[in-house]
Protein backbone atom coordinates (compact mmCIF):
# COMPACT_ATOMS: atom_id res chain seq x y z
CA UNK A 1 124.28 82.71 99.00
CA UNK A 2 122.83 79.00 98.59
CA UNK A 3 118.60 78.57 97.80
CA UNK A 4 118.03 77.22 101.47
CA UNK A 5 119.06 80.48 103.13
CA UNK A 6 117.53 82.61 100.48
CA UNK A 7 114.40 80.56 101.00
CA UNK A 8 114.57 81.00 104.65
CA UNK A 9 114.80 85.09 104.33
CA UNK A 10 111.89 84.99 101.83
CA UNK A 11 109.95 83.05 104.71
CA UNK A 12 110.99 85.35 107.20
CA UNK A 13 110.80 88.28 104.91
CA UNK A 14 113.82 89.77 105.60
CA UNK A 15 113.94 91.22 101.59
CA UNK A 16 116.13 93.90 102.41
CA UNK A 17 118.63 91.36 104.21
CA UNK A 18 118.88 89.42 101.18
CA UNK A 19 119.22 91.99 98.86
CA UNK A 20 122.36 93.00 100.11
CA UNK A 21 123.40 89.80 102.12
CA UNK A 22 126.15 88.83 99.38
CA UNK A 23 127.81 91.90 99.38
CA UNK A 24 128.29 92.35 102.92
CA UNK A 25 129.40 88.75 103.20
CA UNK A 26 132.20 90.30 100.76
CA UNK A 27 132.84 92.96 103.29
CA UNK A 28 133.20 91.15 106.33
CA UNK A 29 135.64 88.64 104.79
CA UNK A 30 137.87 91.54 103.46
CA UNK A 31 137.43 93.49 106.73
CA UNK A 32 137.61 90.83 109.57
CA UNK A 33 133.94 91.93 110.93
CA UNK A 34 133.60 90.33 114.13
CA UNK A 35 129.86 88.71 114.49
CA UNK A 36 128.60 91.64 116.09
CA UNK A 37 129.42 94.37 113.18
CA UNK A 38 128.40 91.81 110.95
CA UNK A 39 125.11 91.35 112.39
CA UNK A 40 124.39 95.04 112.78
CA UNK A 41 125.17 96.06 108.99
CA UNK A 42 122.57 93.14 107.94
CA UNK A 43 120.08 94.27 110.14
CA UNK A 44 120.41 98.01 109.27
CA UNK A 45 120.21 96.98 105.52
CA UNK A 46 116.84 95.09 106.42
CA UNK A 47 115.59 98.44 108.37
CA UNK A 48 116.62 101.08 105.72
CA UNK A 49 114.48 98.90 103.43
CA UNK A 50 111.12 98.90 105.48
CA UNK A 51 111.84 102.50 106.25
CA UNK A 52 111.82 103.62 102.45
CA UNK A 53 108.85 100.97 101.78
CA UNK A 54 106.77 102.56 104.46
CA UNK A 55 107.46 105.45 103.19
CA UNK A 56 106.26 104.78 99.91
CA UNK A 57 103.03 103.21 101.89
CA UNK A 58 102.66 106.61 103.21
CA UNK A 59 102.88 108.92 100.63
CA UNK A 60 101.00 106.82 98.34
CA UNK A 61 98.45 106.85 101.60
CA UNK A 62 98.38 110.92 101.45
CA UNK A 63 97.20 110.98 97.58
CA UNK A 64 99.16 114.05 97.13
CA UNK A 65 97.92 116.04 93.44
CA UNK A 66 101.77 116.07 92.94
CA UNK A 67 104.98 115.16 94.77
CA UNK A 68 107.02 118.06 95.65
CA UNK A 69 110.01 119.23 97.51
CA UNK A 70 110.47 121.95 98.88
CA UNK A 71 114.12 121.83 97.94
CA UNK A 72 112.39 122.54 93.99
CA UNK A 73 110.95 125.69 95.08
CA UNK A 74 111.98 129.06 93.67
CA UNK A 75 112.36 131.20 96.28
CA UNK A 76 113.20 134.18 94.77
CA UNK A 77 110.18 134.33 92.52
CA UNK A 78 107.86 135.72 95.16
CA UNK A 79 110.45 137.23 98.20
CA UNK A 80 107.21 137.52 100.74
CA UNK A 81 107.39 133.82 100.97
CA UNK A 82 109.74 133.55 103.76
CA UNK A 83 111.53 130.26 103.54
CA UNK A 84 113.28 129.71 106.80
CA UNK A 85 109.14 129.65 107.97
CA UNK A 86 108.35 126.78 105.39
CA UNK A 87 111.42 125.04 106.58
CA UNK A 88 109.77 125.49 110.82
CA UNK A 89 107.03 123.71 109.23
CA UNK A 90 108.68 121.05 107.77
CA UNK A 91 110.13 120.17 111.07
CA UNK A 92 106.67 119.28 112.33
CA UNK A 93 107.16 121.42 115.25
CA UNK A 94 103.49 122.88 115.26
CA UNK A 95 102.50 118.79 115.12
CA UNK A 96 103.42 118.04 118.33
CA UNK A 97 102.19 121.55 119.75
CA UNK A 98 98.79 120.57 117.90
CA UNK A 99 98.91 124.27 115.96
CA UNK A 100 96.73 124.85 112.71
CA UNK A 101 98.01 126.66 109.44
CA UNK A 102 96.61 128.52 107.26
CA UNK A 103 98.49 129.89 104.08
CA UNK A 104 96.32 132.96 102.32
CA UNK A 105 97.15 133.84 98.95
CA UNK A 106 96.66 134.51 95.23
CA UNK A 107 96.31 132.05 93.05
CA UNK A 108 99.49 130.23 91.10
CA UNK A 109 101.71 131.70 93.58
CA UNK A 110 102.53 128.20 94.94
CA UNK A 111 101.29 127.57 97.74
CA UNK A 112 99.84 124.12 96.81
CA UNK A 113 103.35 123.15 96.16
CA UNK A 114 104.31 124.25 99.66
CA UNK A 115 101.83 122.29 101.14
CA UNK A 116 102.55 119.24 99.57
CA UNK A 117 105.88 119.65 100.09
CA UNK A 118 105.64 120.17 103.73
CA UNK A 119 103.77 116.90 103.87
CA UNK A 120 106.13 114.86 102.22
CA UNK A 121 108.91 116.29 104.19
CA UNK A 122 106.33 115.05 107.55
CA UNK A 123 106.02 111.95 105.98
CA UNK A 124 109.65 111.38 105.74
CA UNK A 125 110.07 112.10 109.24
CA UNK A 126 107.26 109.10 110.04
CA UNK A 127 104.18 111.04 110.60
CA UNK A 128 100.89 110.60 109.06
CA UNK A 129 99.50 113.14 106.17
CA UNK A 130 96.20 113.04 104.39
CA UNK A 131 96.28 115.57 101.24
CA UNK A 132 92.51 116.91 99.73
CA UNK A 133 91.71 119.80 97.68
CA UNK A 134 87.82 121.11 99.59
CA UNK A 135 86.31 119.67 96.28
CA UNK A 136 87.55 116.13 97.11
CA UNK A 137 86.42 116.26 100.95
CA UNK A 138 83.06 117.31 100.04
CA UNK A 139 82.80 114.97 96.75
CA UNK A 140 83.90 111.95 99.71
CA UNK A 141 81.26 112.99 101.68
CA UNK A 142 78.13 113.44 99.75
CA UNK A 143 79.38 110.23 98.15
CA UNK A 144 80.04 107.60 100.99
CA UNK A 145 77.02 109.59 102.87
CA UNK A 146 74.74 108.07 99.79
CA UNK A 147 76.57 104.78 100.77
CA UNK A 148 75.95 105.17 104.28
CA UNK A 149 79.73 105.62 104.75
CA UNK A 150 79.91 108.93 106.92
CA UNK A 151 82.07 107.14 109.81
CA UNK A 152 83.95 105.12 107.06
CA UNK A 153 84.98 108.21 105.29
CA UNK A 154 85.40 110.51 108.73
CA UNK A 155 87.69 108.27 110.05
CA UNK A 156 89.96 108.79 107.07
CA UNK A 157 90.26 112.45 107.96
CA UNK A 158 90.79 112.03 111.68
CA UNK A 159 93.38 109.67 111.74
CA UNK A 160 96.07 111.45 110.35
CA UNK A 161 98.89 113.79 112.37
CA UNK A 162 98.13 116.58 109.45
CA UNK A 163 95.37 116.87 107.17
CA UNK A 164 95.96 119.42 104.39
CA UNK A 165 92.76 120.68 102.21
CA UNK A 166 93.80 122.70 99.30
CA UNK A 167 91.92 125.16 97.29
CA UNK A 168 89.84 126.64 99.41
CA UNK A 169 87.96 129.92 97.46
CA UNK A 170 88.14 128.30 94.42
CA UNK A 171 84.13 128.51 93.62
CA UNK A 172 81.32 128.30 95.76
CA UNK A 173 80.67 124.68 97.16
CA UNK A 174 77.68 122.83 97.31
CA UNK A 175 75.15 122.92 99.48
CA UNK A 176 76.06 121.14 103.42
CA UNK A 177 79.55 121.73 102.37
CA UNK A 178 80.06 123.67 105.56
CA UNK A 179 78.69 120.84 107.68
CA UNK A 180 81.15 118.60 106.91
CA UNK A 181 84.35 121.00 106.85
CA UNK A 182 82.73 122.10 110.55
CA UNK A 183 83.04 118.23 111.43
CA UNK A 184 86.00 117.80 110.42
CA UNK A 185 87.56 120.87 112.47
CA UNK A 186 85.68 120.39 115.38
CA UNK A 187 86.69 117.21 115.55
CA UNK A 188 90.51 117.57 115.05
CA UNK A 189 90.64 120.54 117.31
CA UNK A 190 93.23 120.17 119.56
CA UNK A 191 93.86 116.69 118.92
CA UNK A 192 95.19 116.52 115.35
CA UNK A 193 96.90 119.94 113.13
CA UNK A 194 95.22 121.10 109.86
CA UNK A 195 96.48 123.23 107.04
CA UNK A 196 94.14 125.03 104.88
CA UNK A 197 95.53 126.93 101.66
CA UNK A 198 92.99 129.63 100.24
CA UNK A 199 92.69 132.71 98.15
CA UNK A 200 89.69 134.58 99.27
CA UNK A 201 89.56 136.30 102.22
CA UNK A 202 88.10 135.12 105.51
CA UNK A 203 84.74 137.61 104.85
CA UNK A 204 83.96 135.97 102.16
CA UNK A 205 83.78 132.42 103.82
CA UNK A 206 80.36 132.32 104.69
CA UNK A 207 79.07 133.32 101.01
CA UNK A 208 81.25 130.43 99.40
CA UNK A 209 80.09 128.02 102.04
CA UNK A 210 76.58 129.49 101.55
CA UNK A 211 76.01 129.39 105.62
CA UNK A 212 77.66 132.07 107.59
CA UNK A 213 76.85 130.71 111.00
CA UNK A 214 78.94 127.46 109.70
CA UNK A 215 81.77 129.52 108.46
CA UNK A 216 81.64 131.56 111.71
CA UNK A 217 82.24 128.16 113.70
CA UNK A 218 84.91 126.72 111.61
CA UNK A 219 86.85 129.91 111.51
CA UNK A 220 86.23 130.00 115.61
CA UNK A 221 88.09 126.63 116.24
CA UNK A 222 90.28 126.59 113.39
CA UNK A 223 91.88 129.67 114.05
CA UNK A 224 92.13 130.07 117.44
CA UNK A 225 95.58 128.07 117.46
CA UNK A 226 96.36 128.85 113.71
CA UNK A 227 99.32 130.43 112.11
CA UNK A 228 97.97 132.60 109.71
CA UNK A 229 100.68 133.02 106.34
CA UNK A 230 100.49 135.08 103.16
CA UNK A 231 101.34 135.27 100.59
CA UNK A 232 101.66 138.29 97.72
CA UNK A 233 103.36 138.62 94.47
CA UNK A 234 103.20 137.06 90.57
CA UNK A 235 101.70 133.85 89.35
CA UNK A 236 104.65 131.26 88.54
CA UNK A 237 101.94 129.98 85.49
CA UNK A 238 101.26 133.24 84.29
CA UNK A 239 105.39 134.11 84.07
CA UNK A 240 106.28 130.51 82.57
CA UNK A 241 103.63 131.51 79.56
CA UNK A 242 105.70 134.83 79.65
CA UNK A 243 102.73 137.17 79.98
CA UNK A 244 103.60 139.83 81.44
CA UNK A 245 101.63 139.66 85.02
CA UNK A 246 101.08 142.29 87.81
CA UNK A 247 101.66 141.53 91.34
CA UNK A 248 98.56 139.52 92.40
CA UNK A 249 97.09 140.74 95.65
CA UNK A 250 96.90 138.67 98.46
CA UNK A 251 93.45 138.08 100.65
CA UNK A 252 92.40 140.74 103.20
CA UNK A 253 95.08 140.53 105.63
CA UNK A 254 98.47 140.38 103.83
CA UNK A 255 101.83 142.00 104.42
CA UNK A 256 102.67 144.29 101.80
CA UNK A 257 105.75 146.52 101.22
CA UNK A 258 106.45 145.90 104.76
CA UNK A 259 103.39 147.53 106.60
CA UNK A 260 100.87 146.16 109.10
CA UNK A 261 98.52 143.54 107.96
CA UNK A 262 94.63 144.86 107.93
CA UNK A 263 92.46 142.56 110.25
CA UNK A 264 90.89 140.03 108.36
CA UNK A 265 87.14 140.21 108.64
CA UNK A 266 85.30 137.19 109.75
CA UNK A 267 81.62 136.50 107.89
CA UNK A 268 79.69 139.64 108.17
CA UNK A 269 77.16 139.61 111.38
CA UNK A 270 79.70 136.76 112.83
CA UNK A 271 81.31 136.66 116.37
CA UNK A 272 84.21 135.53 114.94
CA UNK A 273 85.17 139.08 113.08
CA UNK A 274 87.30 140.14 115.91
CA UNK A 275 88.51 136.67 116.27
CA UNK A 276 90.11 137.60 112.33
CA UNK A 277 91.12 140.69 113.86
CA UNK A 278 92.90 139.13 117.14
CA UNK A 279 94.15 136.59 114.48
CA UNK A 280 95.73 138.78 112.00
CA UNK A 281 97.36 141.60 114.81
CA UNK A 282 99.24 137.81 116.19
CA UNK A 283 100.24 136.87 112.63
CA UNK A 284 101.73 140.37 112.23
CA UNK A 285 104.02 140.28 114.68
């Protein structure tokens, strides 16, 4: 390939073309392309290029804690963790029907890695994921609020297909946390899915949020088209340090050996209680 035509694909920036340009020249000669196959193998080199570089775009975009697959995960470390239901997700099915998800369980039994895995696997398939642990959303909140950034940062977690926030039941958050978590779900409902990973039970949302009217919103829109998942079993971080770990116990609400979920409560004096109830009875079918 002479300078002038590699000078022309620069200016036309057709990188992927020329990266591969001399090769298929190669090909055609030894195959007798006609034009037209010719043409099309150069200009599916060019698009498998832009695909994987808009990929990257996006992923780097989501600002995912780590990069996972869910092809890594060990499914036979915690058997309540149904995999053919990880796999639905991944198919962004409940995207397009504008469903919520909401994955209850101990801690270290992986269900950050299932969430980020999820969203790479939506990424891959050309939607739009946002990853934050609840820490992070209220951290970009107070912060760009002090900046007068609320619509700056708000946009950020409306625009994408699925927001994931992480962690939720970690600690108690700071004060007007619940505002903006209300804001954000109000907001979305309906029009854009959320996931929401946590390993307290929906009671005890109102103390950690320190409003229970708040919580008793959010959980109101959030899980009205949620599915509700959970989780039970051993911490993968407590087994890889080989202590020898009991069964962790999932939040109010789980499966275990095989019987009926209890309703989850909503915060106490809330109207959304027997929405939890309504929520888990669904889930447990």
């Amino acid at each position: 390939m002479n300078d002038s035509l590699r000078t022309t694909l620069r200016k036309l920036r057709l990188s992927g073309l020329a990266e591969t340009l001399e090769v298929r020249l190669h090909e055609a000669a030894s195959n007798h392309l006609t034009h037209a196959e010719f043409l099309e193998l150069i200009l599916q080199d060019e698009l498998l290029v832009r695909q994987d570089r808009q990929i990257d775009r996006r992923v780097k975009a989501a600002a995912f804690r780590d990069l996972k697959n869910l092809e890594d995960f060990n499914w036979s470390f915690n058997p309540s963790i149904k995999k053919n239901q990880m796999y639905d997700l991944a198919t962004g099915r409940f995207l397009r029907e504008h469903r919520d998800v909401l994955l209850c369980a101990p801690p270290g039994t992986g269900k950050s890695h299932l969430v980020q895995a999820i969203g790479y696997h939506l990424i891959k398939l050309g939607h739009l994921v946002y990853y934050r642990s609840v820490f992070d959303v209220v951290r970009d909140f107070l912060h760009d609020e002090a900046m007068d950034g609320h619509d700056r940062v708000l946009a950020r977690y409306l625009k994408p297909d699925l927001l994931i926030i992480d962690d939720f039941g970690m600690k108690q958050l700071p004060k007007r946390s619940g505002e903006f978590l209300f804001e954000i779900v109000m907001r979305r409902y309906e029009t854009r899915s959320t996931m929401m990973t946590t390993n307290r039970p929906l009671e005890d949302w109102g103390k950690l949020l320190g409003d229970v009217p708040t919580a008793t919103a959010i959980l109101d829109r959030f899980l009205h088209h949620a599915e509700i998942i959970t989780i039970t079993g051993k911490s993968y971080r407590l087994a890889s340090r080989g202590e020898n770990s009991k069964p962790a116990k999932a939040p109010t609400g789980s499966k275990k050996n095989g019987k009926p979920p209890k309703p989850a409560k909503a915060p106490t004096g809330s109207d959304a209680e027997q929405l939890g109830k309504e929520q888990a009875k669904n889930s447990s079918k």
